[in-house]
Protein backbone atom coordinates (compact mmCIF):
# COMPACT_ATOMS: atom_id res chain seq x y z
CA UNK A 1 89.07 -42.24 73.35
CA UNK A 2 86.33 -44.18 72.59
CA UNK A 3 84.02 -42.34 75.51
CA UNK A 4 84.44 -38.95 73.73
CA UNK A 5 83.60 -40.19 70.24
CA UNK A 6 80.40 -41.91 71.88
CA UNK A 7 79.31 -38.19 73.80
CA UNK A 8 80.14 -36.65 70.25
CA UNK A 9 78.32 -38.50 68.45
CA UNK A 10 75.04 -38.15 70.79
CA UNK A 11 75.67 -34.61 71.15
CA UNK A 12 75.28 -34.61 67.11
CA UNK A 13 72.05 -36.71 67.27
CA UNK A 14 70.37 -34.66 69.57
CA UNK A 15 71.07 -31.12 67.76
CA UNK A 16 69.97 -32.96 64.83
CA UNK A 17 66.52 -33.62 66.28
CA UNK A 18 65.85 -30.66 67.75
CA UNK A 19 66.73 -28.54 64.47
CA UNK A 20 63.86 -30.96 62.83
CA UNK A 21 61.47 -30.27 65.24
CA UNK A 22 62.12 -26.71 64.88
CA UNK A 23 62.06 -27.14 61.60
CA UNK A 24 58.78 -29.53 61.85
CA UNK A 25 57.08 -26.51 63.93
CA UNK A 26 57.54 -23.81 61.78
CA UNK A 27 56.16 -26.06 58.65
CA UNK A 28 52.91 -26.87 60.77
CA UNK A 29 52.79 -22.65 61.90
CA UNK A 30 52.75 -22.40 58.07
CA UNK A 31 50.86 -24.58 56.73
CA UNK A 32 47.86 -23.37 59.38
CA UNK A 33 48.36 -19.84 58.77
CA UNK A 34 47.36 -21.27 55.12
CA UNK A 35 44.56 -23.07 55.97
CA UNK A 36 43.25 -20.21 57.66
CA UNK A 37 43.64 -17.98 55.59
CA UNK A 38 42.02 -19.86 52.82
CA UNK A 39 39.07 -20.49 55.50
CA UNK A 40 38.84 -16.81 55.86
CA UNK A 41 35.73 -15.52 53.62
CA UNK A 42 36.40 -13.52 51.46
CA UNK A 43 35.03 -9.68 51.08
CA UNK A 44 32.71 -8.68 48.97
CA UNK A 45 34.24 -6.46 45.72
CA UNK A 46 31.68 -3.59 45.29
CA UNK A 47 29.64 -3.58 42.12
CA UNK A 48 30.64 -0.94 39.92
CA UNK A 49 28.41 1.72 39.16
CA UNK A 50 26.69 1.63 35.94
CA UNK A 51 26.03 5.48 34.25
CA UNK A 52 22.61 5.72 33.23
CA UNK A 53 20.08 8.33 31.34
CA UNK A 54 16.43 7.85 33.43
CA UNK A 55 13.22 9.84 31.90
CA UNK A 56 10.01 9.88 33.56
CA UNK A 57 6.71 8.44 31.81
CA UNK A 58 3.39 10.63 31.68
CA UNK A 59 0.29 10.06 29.63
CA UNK A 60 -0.11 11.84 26.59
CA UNK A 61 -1.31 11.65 23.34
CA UNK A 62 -0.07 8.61 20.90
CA UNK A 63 -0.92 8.17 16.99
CA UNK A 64 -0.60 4.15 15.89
CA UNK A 65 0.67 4.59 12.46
CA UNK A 66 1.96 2.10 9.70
CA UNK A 67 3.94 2.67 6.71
CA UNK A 68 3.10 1.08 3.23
CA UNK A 69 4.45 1.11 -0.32
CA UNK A 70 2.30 0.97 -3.30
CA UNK A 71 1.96 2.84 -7.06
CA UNK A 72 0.29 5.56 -8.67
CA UNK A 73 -2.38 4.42 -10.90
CA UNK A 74 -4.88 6.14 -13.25
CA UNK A 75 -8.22 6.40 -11.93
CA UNK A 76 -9.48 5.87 -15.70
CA UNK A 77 -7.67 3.56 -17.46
CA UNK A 78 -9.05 1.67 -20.64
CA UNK A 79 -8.49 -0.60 -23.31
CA UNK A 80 -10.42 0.72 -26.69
CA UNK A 81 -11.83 -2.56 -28.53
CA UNK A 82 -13.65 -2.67 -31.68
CA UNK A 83 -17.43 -2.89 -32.38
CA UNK A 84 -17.58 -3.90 -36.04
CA UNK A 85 -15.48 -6.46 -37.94
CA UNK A 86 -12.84 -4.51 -40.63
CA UNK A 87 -9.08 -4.44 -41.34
CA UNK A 88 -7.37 -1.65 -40.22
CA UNK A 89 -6.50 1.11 -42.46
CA UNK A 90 -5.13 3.65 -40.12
CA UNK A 91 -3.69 4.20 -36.59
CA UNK A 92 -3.71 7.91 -36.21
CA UNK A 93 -1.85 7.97 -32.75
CA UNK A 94 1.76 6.80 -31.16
CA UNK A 95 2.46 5.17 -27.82
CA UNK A 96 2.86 7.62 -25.40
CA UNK A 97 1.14 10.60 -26.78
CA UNK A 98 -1.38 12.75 -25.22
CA UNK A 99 -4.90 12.65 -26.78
CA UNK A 100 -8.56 14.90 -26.31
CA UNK A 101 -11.43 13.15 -26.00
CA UNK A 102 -12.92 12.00 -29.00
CA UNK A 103 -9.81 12.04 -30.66
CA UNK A 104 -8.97 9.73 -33.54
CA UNK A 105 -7.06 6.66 -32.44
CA UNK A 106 -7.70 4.30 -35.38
CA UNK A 107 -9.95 4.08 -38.56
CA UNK A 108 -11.37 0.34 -39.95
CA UNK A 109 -11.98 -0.51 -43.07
CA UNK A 110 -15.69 0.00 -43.53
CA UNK A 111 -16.44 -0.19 -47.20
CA UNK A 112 -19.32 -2.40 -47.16
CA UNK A 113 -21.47 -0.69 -44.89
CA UNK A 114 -20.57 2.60 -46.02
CA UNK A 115 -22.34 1.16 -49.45
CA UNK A 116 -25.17 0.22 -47.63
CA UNK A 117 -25.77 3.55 -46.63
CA UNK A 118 -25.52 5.01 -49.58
CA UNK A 119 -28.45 2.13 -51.01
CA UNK A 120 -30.42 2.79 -48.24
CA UNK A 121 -30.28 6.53 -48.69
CA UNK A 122 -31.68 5.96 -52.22
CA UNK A 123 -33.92 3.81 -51.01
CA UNK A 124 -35.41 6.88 -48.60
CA UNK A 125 -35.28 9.44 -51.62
CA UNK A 126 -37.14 6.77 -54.05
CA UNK A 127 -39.76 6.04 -51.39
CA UNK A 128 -40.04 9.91 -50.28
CA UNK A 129 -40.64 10.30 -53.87
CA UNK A 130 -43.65 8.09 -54.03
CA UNK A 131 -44.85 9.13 -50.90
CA UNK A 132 -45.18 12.55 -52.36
CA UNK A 133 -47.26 11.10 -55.27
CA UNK A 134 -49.69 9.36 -53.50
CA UNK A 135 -50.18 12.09 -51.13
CA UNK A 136 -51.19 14.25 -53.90
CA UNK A 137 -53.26 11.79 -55.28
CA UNK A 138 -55.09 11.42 -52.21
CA UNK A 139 -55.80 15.08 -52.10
CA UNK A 140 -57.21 14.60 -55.70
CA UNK A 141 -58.78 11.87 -54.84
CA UNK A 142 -60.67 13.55 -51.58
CA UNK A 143 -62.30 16.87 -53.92
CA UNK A 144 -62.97 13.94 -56.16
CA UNK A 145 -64.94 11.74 -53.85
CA UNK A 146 -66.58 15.19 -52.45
CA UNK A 147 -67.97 16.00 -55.95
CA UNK A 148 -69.42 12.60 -56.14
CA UNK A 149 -67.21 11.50 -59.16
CA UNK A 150 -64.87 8.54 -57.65
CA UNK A 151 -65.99 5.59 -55.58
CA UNK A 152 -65.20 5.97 -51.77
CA UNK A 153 -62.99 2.29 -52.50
CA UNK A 154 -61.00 4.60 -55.26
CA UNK A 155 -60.13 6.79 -52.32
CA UNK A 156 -59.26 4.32 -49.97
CA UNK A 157 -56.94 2.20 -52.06
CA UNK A 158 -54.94 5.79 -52.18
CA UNK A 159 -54.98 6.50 -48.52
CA UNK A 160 -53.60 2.75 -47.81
CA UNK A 161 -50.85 3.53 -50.69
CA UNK A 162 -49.95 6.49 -48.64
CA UNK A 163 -49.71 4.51 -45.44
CA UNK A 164 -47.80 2.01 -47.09
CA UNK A 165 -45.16 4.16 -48.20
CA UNK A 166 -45.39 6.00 -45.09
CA UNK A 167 -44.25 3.05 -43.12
CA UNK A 168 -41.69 2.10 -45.86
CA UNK A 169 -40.09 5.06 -45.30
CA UNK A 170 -39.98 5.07 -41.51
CA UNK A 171 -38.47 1.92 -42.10
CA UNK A 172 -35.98 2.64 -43.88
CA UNK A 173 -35.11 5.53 -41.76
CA UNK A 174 -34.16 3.32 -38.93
CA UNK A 175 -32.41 1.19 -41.16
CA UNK A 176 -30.41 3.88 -42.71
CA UNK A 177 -29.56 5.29 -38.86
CA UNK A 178 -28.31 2.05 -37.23
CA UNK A 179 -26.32 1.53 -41.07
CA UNK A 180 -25.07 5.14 -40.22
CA UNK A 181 -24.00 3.95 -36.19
CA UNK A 182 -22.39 0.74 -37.82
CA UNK A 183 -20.19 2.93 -40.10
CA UNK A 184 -19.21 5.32 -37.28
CA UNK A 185 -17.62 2.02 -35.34
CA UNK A 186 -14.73 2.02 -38.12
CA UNK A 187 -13.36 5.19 -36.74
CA UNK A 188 -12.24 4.61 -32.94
CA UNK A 189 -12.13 7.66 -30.72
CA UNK A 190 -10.98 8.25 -27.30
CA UNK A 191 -13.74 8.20 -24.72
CA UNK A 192 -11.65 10.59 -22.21
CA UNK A 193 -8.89 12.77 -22.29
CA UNK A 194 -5.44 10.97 -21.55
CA UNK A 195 -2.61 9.32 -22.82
CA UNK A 196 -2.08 6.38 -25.10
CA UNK A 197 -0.18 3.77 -22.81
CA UNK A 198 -0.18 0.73 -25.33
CA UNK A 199 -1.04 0.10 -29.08
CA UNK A 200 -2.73 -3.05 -29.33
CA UNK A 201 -2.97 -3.68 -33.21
CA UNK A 202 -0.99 -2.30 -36.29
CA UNK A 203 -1.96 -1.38 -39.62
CA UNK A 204 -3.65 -3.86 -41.72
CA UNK A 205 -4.42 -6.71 -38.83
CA UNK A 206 -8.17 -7.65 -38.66
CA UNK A 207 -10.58 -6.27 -36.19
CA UNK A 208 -13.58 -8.00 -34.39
CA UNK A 209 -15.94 -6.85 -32.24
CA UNK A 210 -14.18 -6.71 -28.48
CA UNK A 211 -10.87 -7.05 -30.00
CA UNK A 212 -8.76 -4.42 -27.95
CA UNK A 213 -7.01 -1.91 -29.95
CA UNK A 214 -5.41 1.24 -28.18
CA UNK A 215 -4.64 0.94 -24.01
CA UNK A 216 -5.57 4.60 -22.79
CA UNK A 217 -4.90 6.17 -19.19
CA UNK A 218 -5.95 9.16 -18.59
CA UNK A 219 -3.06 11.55 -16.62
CA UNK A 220 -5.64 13.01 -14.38
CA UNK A 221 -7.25 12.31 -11.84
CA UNK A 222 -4.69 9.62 -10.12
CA UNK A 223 -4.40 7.05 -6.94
CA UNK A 224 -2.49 5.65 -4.87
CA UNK A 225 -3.14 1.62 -4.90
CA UNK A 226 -1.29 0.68 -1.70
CA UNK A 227 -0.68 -3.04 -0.10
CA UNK A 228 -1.59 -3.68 3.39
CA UNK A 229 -0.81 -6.58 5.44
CA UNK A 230 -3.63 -8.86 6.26
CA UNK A 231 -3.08 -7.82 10.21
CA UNK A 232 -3.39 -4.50 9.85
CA UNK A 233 -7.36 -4.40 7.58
CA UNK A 234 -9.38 -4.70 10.41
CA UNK A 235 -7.79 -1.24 11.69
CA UNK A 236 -8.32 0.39 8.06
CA UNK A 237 -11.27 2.69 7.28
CA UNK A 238 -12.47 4.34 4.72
CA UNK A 239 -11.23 8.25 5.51
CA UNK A 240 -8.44 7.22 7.23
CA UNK A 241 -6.13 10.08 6.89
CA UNK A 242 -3.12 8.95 4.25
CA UNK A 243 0.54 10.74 4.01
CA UNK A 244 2.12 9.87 0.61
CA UNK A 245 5.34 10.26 -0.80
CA UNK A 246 6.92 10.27 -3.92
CA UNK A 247 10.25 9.25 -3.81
CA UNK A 248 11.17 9.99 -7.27
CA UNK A 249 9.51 13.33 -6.98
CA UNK A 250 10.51 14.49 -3.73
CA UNK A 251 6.95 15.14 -2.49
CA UNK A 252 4.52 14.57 -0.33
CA UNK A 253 0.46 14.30 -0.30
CA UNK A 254 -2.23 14.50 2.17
CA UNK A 255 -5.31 12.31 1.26
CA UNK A 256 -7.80 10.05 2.52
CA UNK A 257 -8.28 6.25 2.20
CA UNK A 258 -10.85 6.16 -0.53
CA UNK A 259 -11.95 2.61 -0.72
CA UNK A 260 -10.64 -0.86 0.37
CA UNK A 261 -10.61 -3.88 -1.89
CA UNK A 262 -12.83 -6.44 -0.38
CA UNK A 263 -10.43 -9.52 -1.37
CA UNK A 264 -6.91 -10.46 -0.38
CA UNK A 265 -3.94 -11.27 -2.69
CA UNK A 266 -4.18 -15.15 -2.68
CA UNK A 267 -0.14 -15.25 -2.95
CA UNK A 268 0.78 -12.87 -0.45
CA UNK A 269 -2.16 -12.41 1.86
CA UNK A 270 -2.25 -9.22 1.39
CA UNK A 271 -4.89 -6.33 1.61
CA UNK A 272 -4.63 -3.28 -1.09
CA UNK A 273 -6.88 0.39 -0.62
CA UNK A 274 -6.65 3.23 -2.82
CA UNK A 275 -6.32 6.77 -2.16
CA UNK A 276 -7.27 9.65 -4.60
CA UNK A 277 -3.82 11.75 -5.21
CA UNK A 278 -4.49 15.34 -5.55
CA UNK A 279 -2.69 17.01 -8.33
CA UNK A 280 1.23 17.41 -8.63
CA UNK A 281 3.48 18.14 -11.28
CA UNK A 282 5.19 15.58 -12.57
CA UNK A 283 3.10 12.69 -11.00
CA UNK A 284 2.53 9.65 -13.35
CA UNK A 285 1.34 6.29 -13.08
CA UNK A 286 3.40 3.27 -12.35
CA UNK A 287 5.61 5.97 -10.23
CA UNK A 288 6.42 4.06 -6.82
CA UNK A 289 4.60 5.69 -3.66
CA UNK A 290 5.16 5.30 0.22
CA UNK A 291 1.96 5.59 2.74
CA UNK A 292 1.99 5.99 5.77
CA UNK A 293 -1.53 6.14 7.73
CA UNK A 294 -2.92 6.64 11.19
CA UNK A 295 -4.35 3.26 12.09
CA UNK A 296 -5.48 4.86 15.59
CA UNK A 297 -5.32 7.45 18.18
CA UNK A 298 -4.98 7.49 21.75
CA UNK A 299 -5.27 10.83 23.56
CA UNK A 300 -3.38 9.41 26.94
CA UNK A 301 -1.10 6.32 26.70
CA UNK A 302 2.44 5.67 28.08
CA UNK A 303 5.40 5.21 25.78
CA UNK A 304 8.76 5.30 26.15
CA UNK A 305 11.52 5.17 23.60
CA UNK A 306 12.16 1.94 21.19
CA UNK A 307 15.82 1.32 22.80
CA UNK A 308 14.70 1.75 26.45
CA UNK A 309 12.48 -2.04 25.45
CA UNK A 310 14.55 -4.89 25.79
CA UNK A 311 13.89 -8.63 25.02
CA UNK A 312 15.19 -10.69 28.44
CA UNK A 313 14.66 -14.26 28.46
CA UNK A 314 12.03 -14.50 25.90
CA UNK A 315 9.78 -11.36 28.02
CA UNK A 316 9.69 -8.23 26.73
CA UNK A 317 10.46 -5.36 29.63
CA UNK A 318 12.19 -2.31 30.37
CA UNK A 319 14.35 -1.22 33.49
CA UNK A 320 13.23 1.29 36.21
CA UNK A 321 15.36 3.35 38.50
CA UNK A 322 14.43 2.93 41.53
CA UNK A 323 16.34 4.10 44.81
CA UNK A 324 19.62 3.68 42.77
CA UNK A 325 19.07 0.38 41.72
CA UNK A 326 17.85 -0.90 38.19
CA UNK A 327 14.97 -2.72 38.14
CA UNK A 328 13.47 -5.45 35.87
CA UNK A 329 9.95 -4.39 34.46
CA UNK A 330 7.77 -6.88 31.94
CA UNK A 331 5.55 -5.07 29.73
CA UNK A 332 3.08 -5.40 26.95
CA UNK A 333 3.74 -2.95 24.25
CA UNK A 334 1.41 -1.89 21.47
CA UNK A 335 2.36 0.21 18.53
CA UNK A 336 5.23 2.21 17.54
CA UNK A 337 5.38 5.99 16.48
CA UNK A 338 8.36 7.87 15.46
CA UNK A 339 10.60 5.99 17.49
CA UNK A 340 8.36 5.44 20.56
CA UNK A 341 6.64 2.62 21.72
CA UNK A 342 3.10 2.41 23.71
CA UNK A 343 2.97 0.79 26.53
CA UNK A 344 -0.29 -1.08 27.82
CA UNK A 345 0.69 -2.69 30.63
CA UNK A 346 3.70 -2.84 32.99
CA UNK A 347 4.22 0.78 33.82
CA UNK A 348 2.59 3.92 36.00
CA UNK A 349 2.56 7.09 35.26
CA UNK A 350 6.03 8.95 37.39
CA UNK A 351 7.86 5.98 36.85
CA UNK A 352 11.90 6.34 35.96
CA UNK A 353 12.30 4.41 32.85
CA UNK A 354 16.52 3.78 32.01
CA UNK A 355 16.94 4.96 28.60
CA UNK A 356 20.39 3.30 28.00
CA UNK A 357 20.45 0.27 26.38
CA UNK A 358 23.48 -0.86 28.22
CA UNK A 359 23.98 -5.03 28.09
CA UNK A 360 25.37 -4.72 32.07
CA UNK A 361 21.81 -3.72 33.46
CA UNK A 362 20.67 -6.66 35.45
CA UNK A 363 17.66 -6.60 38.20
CA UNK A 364 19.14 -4.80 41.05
CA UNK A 365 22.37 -3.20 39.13
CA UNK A 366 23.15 -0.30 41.19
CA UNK A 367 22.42 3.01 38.64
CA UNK A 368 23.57 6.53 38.33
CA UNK A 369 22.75 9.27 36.59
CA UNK A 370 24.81 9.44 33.29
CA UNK A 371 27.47 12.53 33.08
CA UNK A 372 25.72 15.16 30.91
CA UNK A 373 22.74 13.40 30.39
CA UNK A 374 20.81 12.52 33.54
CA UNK A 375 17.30 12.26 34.01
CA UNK A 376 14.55 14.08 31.86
């Protein structure tokens, strides 16, 4: 009995081992199959097309223009001051209100001198007077001396009597004119047709000579007074054709730059020119104004549009199609106009420049023409 348990027993041990070492074989088959197929390289996934719109660069002609705001400003502008010392008795016009030249504006208080013309003017008629006397006297006194009757001294004393007066009364007469002048400096009058902007004084304050009294701006003729970066001066010259627009009127003028101030704003750095403004309804000054002038032309220069530039890695470049394949271009630009950019350097003439600003583009993205758009 105890032989067959023994043979059992064995049996038992030895199906035992060779199910683990079955089991032992197929792990192992396993476990390489894994590490081979982890060893196995992988294959490449194919990089996606990316749907493009091309257009081919030629030279052609390319305007450098720049956009500015400014104001409309009188051309004449003026503040009226006084030229005599007097109160004021009158001020004839309102703020605002259109005015002729030579109009009234305001009237002094010129009492004194207008006595002093009046004494003066007596003085002339007293002195004409005389004068007449002693002229006829010295036509007496001439038969008189002829005839042998009066001492040649007699007739003398009367001619220097006449001379006398005769310079007395020139005298007077340019006393009694600049007397007259004075008296004309207590009425103020416009110099110019235009438009009282500011009153300066009100009725009974005291004028001095240079005082200012009435701010007048004359409506017609008017500029543009435009600020320019410092950058762009050196490209600015006088006759530089000027497009402005009035926002607030809808409109827009053709002009010419007119004249450039020689000194820059010391807070901003910036540059200012004027433009004379033909005339347009409605136009005023202190109304707000857009320029925008041609800085320089180019017959034949490359651009390209404003999106097709990109900023990579701190270059500035565009992509070209080339053979399917996107391709990384630097370039130096130079000037935009109405949504294209010039290009200096970078580019040939024929090239395929890739309009779409799409973030995927990389050097050496494969490209294809975008559905419906394509290449132009």
């Amino acid at each position: 009995m105890s032989g067959k348990r023994t043979g059992r027993s064995g049996l038992k041990r030895a199906l035992s081992a060779v199910l683990l070492l079955g089991l032992l074989v197929v792990v192992g088959m396993f476990a390489v199959r894994r590490v081979k197929e982890r060893l196995r390289p992988l294959e490449p996934v194919p990089t996606p097309l990316v749907a493009v719109e091309t257009l081919e660069v030629g030279p052609g002609p390319f305007a450098v223009t720049r956009r500015y705001t400014g104001s409309v400003e009188a051309v004449r502008r003026v503040r009226v001051a006084a030229r005599m010392t007097g109160r004021v008795l009158q001020v004839h016009r309102r703020e605002g209100e259109a005015v002729d030249k030579g109009a009234l504006l305001v009237t002094l208080d010129a009492a004194e001198l207008a006595d002093e013309v009046q004494r003066l003017e007596a003085a002339r008629r007293r002195t004409l007077a005389e004068l007449d006397f002693w002229k006829k006297q010295l036509a007496r006194d001439e038969r008189l001396l002829a005839a042998r009757t009066i001492a040649r001294t007699k007739r003398d004393e009367t001619r220097r009597m006449v001379d006398t007066l005769t310079a007395a009364l020139d005298e007077t007469g340019y006393a009694l004119a600049a007397a007259r002048t004075r008296l004309g400096y207590a009425e103020i009058r416009a110099p110019f047709a235009g438009r009282v902007q500011a009153l300066l004084t009100e009725l009974g304050d005291m004028a001095g000579p240079g005082k200012p009294l009435v701010d007048l701006v004359a409506t017609a003729p008017l500029k543009a007074v435009v600020r320019v970066p410092e950058q762009d001066l050196g490209r600015l010259r006088p006759g530089a054709a000027v497009t402005v627009r009035v926002p607030s009127l809808g409109q827009r003028l053709s002009c010419r730059v007119d004249r450039i101030y020689p000194a820059l704003d010391p807070a901003t750095r910036n540059g200012t020119f004027e433009a004379r403004l033909p005339d347009a309804r409605g136009l005023r000054p202190g109304m707000a104004v857009e320029a925008e002038v041609t800085l320089a032309r180019h017959p034949k220069s490359l651009a390209v549009p404003h999106q097709a530039v990109q900023r990579r890695r701190g270059r500035t470049g565009v992509f070209v199609a080339r053979a399917g394949v996107a391709r990384w271009r630097p370039v130096e630009t130079g000037g935009v106009q109405a949504g294209r950019v010039r290009i200096l350097s970078g580019l040939e003439p024929g090239d395929r420049v890739i309009v779409t600003p799409d973030p995927r583009l990389r050097d050496g993205t494969p490209v294809a023409p975008a559905p419906g758009g394509g290449s132009r």
